[in-house]
N, C-alpha and C. Protein backbone atom coordinates (compact mmCIF):
# COMPACT_ATOMS: atom_id res chain seq x y z
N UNK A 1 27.08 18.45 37.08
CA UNK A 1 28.32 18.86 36.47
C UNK A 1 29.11 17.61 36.05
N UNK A 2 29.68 17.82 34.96
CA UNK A 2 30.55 16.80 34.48
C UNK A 2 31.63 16.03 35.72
N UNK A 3 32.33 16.78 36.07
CA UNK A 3 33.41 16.70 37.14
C UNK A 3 32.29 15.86 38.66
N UNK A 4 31.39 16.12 38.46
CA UNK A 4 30.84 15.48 40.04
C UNK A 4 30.70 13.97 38.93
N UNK A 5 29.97 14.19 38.13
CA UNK A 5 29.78 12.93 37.61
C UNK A 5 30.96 11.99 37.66
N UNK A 6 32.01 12.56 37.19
CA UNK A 6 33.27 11.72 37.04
C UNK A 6 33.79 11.13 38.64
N UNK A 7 33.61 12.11 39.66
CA UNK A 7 33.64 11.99 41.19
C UNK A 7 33.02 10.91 41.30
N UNK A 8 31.44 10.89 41.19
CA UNK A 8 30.66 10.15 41.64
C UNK A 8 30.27 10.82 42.60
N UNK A 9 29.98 11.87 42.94
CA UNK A 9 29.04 12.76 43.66
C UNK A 9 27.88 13.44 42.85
N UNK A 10 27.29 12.41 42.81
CA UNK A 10 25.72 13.05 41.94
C UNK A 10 24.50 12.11 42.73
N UNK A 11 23.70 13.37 43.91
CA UNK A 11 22.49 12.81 44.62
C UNK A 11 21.28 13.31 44.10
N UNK A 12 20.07 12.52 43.86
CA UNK A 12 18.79 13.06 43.58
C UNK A 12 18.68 14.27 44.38
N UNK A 13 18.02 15.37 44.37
CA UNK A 13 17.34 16.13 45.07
C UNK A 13 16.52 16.08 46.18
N UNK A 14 17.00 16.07 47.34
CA UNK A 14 16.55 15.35 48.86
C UNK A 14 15.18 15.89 48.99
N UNK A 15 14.43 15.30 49.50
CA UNK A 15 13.12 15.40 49.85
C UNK A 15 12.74 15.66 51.19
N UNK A 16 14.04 15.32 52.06
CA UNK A 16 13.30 15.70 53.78
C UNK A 16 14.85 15.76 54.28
N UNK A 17 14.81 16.94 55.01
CA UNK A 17 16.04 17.31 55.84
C UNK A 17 17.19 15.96 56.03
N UNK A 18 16.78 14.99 56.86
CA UNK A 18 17.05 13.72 56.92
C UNK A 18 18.02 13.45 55.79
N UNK A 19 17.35 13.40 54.15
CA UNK A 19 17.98 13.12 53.51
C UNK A 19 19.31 14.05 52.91
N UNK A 20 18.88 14.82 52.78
CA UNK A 20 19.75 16.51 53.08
C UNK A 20 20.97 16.26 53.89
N UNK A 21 20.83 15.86 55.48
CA UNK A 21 21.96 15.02 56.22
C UNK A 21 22.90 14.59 55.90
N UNK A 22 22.06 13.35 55.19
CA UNK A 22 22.99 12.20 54.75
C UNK A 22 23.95 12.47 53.67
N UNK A 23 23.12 13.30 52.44
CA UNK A 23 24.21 13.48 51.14
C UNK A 23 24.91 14.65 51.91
N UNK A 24 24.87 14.94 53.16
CA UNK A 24 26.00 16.33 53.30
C UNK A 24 27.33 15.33 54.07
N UNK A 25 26.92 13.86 55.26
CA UNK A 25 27.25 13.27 55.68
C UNK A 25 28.50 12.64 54.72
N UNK A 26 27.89 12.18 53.51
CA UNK A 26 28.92 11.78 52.37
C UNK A 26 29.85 12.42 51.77
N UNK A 27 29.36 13.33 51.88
CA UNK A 27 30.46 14.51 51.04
C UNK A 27 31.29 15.21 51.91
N UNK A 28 31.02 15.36 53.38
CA UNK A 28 31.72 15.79 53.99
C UNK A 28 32.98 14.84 54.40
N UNK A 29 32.53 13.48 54.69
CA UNK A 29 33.79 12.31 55.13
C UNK A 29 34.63 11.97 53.39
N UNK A 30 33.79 11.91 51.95
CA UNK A 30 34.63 11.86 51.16
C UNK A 30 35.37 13.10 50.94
N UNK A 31 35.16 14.44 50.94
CA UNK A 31 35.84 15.31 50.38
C UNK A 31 36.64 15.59 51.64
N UNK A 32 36.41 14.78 52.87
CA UNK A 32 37.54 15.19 53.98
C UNK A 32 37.38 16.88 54.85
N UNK A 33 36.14 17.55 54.86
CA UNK A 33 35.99 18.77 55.10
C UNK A 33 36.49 18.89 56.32
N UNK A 34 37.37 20.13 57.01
CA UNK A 34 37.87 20.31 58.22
C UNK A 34 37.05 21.06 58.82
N UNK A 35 36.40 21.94 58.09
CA UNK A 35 35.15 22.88 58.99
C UNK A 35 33.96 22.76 58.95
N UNK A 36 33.52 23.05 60.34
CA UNK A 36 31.78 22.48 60.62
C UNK A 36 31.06 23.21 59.18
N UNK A 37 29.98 22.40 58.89
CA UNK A 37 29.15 22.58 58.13
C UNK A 37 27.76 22.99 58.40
N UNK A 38 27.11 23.65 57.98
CA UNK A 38 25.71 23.80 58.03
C UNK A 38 24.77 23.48 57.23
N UNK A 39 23.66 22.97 57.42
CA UNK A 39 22.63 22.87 56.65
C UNK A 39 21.57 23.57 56.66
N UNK A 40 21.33 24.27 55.27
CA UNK A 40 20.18 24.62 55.25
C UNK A 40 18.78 23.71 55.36
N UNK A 41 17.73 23.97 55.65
CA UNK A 41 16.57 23.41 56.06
C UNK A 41 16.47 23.60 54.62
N UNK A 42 14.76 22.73 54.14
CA UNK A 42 14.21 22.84 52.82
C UNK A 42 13.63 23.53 52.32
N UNK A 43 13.43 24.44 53.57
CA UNK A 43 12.73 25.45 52.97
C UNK A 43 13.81 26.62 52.26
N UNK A 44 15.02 26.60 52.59
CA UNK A 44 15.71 27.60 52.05
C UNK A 44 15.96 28.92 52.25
N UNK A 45 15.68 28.63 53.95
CA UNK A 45 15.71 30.02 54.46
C UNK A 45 17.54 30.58 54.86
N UNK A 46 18.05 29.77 55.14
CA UNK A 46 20.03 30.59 55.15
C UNK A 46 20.02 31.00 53.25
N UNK A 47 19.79 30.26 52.87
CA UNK A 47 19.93 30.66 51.10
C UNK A 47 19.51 31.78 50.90
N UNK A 48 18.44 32.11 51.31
CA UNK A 48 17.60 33.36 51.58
C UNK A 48 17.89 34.84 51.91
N UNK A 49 18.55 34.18 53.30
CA UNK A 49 18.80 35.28 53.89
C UNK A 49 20.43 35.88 53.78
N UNK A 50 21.20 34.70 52.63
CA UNK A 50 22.57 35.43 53.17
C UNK A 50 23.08 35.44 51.06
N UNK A 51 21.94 34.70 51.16
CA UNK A 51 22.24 34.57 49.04
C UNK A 51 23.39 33.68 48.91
N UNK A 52 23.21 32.50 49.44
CA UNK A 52 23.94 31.59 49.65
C UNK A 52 23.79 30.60 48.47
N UNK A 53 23.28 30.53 47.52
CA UNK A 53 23.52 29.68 46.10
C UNK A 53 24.27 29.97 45.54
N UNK A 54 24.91 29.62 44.67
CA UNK A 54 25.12 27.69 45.26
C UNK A 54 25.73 27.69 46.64
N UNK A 55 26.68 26.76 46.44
CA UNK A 55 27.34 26.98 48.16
C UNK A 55 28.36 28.01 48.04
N UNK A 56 28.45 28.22 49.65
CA UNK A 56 29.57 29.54 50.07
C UNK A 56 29.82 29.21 51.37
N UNK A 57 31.13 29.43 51.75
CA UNK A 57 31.90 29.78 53.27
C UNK A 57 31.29 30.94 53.25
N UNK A 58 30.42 30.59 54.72
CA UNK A 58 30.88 31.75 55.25
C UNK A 58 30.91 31.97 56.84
N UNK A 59 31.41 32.96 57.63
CA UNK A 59 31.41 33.12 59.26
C UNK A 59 30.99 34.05 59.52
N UNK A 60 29.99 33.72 60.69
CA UNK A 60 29.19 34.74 61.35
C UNK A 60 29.95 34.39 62.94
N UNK A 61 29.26 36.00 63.23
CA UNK A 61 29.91 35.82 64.88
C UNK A 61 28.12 35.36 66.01
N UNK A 62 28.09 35.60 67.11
CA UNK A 62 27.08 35.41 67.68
C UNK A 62 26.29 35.58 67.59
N UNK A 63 26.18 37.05 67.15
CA UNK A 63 25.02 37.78 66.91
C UNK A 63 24.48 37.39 65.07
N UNK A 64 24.96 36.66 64.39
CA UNK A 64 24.60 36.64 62.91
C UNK A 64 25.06 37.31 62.09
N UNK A 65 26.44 38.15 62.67
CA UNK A 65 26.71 39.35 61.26
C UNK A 65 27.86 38.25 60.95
N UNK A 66 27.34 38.59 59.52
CA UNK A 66 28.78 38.09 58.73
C UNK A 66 30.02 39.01 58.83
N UNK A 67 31.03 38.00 59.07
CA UNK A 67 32.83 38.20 58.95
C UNK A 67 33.11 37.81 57.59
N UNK A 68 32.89 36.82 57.20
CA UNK A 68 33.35 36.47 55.71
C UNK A 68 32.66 35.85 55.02
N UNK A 69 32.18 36.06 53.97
CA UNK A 69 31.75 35.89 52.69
C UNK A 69 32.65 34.81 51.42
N UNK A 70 32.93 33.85 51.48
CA UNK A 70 33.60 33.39 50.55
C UNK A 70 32.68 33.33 49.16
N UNK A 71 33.48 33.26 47.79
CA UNK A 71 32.99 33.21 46.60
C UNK A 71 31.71 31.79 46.74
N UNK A 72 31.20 32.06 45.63
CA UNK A 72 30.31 30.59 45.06
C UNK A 72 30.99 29.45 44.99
N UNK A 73 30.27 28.38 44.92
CA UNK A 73 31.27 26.96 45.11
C UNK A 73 30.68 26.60 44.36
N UNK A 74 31.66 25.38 43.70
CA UNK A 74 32.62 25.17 44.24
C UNK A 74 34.13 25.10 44.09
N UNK A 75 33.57 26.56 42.77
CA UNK A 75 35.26 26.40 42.24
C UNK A 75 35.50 27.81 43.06
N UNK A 76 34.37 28.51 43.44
CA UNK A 76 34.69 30.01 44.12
C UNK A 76 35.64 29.40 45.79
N UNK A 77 35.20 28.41 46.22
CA UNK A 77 35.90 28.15 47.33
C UNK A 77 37.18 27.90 47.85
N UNK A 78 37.84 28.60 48.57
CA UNK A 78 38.60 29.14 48.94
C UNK A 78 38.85 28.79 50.82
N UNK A 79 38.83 27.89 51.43
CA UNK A 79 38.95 27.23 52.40
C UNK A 79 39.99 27.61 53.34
N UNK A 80 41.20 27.92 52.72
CA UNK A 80 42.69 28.60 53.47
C UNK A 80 42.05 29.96 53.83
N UNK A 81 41.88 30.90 52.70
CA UNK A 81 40.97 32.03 53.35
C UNK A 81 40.64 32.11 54.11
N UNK A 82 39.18 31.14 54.30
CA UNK A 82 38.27 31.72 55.42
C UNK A 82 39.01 30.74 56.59
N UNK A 83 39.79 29.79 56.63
CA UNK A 83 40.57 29.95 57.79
C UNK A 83 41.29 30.44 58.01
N UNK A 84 41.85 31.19 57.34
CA UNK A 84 42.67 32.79 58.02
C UNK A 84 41.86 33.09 58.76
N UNK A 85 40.58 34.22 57.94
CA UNK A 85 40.19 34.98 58.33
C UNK A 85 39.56 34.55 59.74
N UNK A 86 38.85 32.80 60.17
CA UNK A 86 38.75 32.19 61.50
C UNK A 86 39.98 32.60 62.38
N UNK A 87 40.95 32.71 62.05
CA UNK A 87 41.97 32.40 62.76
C UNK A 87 42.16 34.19 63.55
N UNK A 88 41.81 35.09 62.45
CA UNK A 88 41.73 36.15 62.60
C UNK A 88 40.73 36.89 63.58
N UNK A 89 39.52 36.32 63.65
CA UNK A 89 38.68 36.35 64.48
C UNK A 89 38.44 35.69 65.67
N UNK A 90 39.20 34.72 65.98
CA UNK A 90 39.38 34.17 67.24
C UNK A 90 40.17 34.87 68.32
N UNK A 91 41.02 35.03 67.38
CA UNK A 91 42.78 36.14 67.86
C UNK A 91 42.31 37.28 68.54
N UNK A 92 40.93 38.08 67.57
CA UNK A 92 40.99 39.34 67.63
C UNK A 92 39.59 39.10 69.06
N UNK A 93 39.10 38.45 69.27
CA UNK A 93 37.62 38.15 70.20
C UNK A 93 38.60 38.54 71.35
N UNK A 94 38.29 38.88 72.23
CA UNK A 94 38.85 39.41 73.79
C UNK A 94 38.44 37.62 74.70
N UNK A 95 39.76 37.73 75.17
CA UNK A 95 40.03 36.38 76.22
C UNK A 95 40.25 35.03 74.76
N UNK A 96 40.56 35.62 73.61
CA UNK A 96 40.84 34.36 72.58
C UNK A 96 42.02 33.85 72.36
């Protein structure tokens, strides 16, 4: 995308988890992210299973069911949201 280009967030296409890490490592300390992140493996199995392309917030509880669904990223993202809706689910968990 034009706009990453202008950022300077433009990584080759990672080849081994490892590298996957690292460009998430960068982007997470430059863009300053407040919430844990996940990585998908290479094989592309969370993408898979939750239709997670491009990127998306989202929260699951213990068991794997999704609470929230945020739009596509990264203009769908919406960060205040799904910390509401965290905030909402902590509140609402018994002993939270």
């Amino acid at each position: 995308m034009e706009s990453n280009e202008k950022e300077q967030i433009v990584f080759d296409q990672p080849k081994t988890d490892e590298e996957r890490k690292a460009a998430a490592r960068i982007l997470v300390e430059r863009l300053k992210y407040r919430i844990p992140v996940a990585l998908d493996p290479l094989d592309g199995r969370a993408e898979k299973a939750f239709a997670a392309w491009p990127e998306r917030i989202y929260i699951l509880d213990a068991g794997g069911r999704v609470l929230y669904k945020g739009g596509m990223g990264p203009f769908g993202f919406q960060p205040e949201e799904a910390e509401r809706r965290l905030a909402e689910v902590v509140v609402a968990k018994p002993g939270g």
